[in-house]
N, C-alpha and C. Protein backbone atom coordinates (compact mmCIF):
# COMPACT_ATOMS: atom_id res chain seq x y z
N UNK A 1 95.56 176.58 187.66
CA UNK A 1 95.68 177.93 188.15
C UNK A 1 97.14 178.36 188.16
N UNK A 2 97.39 179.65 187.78
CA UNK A 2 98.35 180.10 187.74
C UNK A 2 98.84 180.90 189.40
N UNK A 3 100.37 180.56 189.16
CA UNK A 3 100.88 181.45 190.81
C UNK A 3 101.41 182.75 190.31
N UNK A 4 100.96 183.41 191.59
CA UNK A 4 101.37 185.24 191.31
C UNK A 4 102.27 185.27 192.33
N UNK A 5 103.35 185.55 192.15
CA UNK A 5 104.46 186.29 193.49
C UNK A 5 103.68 187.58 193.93
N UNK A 6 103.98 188.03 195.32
CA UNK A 6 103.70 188.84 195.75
C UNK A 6 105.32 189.53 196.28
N UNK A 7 105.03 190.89 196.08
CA UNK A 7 106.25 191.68 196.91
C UNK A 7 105.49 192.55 197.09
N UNK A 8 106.62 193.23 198.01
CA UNK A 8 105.89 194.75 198.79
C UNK A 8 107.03 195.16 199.42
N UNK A 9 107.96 196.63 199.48
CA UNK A 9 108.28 197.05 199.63
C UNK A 9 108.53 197.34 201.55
N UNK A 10 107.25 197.27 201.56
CA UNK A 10 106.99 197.45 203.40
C UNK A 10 106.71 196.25 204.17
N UNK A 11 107.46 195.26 203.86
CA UNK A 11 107.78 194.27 204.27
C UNK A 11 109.44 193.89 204.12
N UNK A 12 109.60 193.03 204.87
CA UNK A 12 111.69 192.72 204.91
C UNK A 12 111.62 192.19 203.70
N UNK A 13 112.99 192.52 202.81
CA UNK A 13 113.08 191.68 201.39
C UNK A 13 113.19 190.30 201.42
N UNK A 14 113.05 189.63 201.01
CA UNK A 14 113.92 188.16 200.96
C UNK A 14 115.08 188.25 200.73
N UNK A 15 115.58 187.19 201.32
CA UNK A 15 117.15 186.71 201.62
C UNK A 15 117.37 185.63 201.34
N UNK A 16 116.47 184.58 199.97
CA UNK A 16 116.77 183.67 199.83
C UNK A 16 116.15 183.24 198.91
N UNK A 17 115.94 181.99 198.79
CA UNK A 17 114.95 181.33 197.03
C UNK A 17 113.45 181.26 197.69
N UNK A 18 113.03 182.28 198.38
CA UNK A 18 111.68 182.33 198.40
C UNK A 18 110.72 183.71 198.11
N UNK A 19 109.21 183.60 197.95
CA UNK A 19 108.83 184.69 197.85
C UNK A 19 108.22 185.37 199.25
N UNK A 20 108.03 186.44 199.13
CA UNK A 20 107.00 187.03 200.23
C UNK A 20 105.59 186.25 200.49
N UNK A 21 105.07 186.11 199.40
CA UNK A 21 103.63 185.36 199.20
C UNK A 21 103.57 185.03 198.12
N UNK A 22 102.66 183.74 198.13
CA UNK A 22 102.43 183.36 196.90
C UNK A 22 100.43 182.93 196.76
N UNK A 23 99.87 183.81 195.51
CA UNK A 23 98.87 183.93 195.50
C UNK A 23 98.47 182.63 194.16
N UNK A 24 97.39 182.22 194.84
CA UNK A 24 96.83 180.94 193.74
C UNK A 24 95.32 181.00 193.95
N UNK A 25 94.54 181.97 192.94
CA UNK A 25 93.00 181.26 193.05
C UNK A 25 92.64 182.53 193.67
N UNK A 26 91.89 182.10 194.65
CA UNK A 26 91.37 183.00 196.13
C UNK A 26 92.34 182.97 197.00
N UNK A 27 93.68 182.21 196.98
CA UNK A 27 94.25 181.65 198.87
C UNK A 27 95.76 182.78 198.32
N UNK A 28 96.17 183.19 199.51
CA UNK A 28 97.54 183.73 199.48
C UNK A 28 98.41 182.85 200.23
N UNK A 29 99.19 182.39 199.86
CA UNK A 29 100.28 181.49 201.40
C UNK A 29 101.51 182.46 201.64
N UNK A 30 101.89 182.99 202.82
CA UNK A 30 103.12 183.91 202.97
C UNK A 30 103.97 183.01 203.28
N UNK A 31 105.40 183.15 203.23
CA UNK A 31 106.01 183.19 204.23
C UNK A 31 106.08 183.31 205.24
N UNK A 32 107.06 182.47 206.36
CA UNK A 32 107.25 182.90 207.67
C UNK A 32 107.37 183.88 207.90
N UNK A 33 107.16 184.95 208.40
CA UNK A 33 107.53 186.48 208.66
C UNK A 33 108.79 186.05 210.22
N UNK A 34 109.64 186.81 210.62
CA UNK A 34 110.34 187.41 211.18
C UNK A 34 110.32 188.53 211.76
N UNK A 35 110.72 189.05 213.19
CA UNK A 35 110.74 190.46 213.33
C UNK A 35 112.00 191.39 212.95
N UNK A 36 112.15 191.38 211.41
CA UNK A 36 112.80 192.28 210.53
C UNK A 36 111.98 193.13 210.61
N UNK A 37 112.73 194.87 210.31
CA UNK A 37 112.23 195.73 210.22
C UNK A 37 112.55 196.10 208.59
N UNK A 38 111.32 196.10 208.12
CA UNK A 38 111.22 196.34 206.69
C UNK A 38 112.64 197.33 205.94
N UNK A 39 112.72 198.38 206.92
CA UNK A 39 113.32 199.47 206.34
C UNK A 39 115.31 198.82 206.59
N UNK A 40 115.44 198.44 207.86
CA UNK A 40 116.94 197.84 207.91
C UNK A 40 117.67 196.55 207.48
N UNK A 41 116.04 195.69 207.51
CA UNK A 41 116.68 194.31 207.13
C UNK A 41 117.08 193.78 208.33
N UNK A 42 116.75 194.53 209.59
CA UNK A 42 117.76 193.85 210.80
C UNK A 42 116.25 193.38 211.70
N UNK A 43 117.07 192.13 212.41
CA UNK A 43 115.93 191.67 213.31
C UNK A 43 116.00 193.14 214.75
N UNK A 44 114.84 193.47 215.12
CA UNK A 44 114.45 194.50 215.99
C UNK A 44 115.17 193.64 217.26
N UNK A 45 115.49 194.80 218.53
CA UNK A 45 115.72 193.83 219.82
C UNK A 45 114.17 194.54 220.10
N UNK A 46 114.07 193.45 221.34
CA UNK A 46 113.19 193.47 221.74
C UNK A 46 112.81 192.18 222.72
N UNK A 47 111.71 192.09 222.90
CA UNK A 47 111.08 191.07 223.80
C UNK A 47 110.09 189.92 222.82
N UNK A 48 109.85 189.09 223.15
CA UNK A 48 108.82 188.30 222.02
C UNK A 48 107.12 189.02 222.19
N UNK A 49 107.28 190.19 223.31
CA UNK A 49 105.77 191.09 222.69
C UNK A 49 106.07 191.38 221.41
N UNK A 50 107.65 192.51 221.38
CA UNK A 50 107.75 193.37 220.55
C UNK A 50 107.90 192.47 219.02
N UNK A 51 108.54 191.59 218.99
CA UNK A 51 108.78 190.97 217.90
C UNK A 51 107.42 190.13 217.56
N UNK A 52 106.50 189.93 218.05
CA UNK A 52 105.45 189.52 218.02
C UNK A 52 104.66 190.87 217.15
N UNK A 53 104.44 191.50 217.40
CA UNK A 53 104.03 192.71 216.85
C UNK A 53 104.83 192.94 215.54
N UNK A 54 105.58 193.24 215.43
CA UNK A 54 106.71 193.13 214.20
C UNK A 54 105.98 192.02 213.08
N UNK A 55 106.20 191.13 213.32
CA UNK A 55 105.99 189.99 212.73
C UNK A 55 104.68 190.25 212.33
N UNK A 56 103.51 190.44 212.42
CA UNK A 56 102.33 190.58 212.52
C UNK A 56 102.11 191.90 211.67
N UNK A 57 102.67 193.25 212.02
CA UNK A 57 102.98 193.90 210.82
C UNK A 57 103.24 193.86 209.67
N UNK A 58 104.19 193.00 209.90
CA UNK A 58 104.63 192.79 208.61
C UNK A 58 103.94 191.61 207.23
N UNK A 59 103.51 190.76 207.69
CA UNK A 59 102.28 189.78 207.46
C UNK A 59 101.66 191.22 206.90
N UNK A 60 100.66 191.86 207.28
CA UNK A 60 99.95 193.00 207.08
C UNK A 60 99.88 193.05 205.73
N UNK A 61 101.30 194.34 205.73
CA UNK A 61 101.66 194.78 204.73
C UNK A 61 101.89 193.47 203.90
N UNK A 62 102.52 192.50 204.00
CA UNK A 62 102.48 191.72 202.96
C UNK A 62 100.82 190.82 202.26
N UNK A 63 100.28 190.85 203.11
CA UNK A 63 98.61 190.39 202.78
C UNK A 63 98.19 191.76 202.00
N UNK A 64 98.47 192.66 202.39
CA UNK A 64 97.49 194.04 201.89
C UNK A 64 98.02 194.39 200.60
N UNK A 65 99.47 193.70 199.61
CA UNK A 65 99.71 194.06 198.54
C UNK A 65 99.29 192.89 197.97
N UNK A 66 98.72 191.41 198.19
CA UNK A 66 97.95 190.53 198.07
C UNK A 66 96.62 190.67 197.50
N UNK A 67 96.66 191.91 197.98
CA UNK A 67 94.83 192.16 198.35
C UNK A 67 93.85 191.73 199.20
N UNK A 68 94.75 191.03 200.47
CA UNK A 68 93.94 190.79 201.52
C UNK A 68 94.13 191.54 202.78
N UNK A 69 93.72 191.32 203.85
CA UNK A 69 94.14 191.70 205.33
C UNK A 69 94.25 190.62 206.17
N UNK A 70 94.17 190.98 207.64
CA UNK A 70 94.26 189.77 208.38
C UNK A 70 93.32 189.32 209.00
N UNK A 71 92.30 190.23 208.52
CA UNK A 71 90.82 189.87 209.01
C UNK A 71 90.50 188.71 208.13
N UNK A 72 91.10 188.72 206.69
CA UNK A 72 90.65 187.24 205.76
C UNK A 72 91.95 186.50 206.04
N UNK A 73 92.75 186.08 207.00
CA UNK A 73 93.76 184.92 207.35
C UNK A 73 92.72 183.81 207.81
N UNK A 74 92.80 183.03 207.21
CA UNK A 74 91.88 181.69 207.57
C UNK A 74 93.08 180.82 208.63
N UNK A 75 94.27 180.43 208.65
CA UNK A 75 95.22 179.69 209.29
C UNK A 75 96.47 180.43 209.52
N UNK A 76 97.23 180.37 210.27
CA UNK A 76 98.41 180.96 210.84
C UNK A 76 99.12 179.31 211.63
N UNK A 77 100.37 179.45 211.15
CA UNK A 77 101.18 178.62 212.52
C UNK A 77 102.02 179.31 212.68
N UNK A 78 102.39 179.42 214.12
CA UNK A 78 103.39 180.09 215.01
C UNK A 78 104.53 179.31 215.51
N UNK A 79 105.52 179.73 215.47
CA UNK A 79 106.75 179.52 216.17
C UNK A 79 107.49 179.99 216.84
N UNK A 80 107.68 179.17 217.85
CA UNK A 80 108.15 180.16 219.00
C UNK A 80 109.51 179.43 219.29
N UNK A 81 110.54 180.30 219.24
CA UNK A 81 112.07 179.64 220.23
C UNK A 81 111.56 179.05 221.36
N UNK A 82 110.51 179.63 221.87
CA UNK A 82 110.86 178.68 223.24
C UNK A 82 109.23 179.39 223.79
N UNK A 83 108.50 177.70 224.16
CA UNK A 83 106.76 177.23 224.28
C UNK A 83 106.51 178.51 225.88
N UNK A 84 107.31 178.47 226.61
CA UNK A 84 107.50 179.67 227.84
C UNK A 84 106.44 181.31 227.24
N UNK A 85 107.09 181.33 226.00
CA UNK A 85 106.62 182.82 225.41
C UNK A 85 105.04 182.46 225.01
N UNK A 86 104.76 181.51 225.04
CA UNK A 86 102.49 181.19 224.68
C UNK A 86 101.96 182.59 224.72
N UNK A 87 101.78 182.45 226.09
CA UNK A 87 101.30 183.46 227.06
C UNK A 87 101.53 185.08 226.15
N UNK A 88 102.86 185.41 226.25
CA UNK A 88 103.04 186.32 225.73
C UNK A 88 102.32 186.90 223.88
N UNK A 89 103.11 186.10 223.31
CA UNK A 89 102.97 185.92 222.07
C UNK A 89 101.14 186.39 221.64
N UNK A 90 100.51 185.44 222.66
CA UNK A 90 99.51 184.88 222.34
C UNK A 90 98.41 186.47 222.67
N UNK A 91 98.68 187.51 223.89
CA UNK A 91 98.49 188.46 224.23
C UNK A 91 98.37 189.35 222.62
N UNK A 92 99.25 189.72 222.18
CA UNK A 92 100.00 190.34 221.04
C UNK A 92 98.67 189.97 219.80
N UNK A 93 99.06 188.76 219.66
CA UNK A 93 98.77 188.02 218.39
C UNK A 93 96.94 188.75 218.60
N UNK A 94 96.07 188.13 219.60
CA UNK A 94 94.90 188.23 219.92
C UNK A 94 94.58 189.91 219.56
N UNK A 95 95.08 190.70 219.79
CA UNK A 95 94.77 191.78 219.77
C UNK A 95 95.08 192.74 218.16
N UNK A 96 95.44 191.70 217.22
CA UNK A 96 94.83 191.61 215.57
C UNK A 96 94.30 190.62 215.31
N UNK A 97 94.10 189.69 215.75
CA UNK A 97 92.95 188.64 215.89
C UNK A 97 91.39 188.68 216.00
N UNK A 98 90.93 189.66 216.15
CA UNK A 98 89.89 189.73 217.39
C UNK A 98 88.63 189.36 217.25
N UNK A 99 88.47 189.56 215.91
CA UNK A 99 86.92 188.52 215.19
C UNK A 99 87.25 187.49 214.08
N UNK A 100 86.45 186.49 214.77
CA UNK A 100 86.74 184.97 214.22
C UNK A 100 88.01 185.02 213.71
N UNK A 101 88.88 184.73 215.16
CA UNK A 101 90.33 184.16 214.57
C UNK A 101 90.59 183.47 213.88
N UNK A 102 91.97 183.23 213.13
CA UNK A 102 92.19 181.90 212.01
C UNK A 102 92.06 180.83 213.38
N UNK A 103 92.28 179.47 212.27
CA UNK A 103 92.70 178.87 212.83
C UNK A 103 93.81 178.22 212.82
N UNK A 104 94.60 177.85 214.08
CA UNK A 104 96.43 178.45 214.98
C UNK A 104 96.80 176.89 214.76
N UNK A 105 97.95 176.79 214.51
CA UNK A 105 99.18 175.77 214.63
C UNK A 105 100.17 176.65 216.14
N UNK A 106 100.59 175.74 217.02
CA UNK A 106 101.94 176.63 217.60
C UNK A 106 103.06 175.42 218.11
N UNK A 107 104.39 175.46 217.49
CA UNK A 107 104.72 175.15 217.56
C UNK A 107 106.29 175.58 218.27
N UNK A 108 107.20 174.65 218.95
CA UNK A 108 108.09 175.19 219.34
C UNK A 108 109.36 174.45 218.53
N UNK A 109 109.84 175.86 218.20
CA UNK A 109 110.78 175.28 217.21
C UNK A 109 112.62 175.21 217.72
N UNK A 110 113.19 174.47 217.56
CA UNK A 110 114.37 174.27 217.72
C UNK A 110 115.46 175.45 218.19
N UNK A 111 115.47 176.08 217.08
CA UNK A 111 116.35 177.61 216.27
C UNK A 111 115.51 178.42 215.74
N UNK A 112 114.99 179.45 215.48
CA UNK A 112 114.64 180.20 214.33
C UNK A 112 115.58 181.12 213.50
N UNK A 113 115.16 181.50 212.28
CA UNK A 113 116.58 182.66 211.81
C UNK A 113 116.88 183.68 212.57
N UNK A 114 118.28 184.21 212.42
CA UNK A 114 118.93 185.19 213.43
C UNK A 114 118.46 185.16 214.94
N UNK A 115 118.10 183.88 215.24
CA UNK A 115 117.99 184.05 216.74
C UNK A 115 116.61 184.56 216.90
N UNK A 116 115.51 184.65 216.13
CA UNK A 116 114.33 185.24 216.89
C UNK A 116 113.87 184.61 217.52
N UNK A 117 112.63 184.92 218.33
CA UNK A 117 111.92 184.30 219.18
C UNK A 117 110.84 183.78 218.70
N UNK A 118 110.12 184.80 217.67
CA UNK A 118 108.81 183.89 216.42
C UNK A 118 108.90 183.94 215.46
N UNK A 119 108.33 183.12 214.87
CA UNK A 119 108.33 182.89 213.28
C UNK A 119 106.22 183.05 213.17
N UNK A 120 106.19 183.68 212.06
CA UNK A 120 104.40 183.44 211.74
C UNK A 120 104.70 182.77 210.32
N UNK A 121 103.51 182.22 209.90
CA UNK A 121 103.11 182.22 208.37
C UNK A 121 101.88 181.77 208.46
N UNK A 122 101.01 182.40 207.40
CA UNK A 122 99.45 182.33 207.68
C UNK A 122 99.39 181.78 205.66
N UNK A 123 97.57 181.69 205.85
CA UNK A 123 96.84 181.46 204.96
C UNK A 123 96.14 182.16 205.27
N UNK A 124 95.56 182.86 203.87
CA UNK A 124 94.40 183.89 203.87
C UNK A 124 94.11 183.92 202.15
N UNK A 125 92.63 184.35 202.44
CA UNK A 125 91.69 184.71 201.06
C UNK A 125 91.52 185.83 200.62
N UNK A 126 91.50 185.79 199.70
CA UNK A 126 91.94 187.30 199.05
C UNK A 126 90.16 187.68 199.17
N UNK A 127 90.58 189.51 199.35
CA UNK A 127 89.14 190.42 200.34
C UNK A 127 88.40 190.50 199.17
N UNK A 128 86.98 190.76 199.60
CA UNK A 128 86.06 190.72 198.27
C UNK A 128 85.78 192.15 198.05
N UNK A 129 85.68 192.16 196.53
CA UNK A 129 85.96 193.65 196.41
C UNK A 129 84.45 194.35 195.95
């Protein structure tokens, strides 16, 4: 099987030797998303709701030039600066979640880039048309 890069415009560009997504078959694998705002390139301030939301947006838009949504994310792992934010995060996340969630990795990670508070990256199947 051959790999398809994915880009999309309404998502943060890359900033490095990776793609937005990479599509193989039926499965899309993204990238970690960040709460970059597509349009500045800058991480949003905020709280780990708001960047939680961000992040999750942006996944979106990057699944939906895929040809999927997040209703077909089969797996997601999460990262959080710091295991304190669950609770929070987890509020956020649930409420694009809401029928038959993936299934969650969460992990607490060291550092994330520019200081955020989450990192996502999911698996998902491309929507049947």
């Amino acid at each position: 099987m051959q790999k398809e890069t994915i880009h999309t415009t309404n998502a943060p560009a890359v900033v490095a030797a990776y793609s937005q997504a990479i599509r193989v078959g039926e499965f899309i694998y993204t990238a970690g998303q960040i709460a970059l705002d597509p349009a500045s390139g800058n991480l949003i301030s905020g709280d780990v709701a708001a960047q939680t939301e961000r992040v999750i947006r942006n996944l979106q838009a990057v699944l939906e030039a895929a040809g999927s949504s997040l209703d077909h994310v089969v797996k997601t792992t999460v990262f959080l600066q710091d295991l304190a934010h669950f609770k929070t995060m987890n509020e956020v996340y649930g409420r694009f979640f809401t029928q038959k969630p993936p299934a969650r990795t969460t992990i607490q990670a060291a550092a994330l880039p520019l200081g955020a508070l989450v990192e996502i990256e999911t698996v998902a199947i491309v929507a049947e048309s």
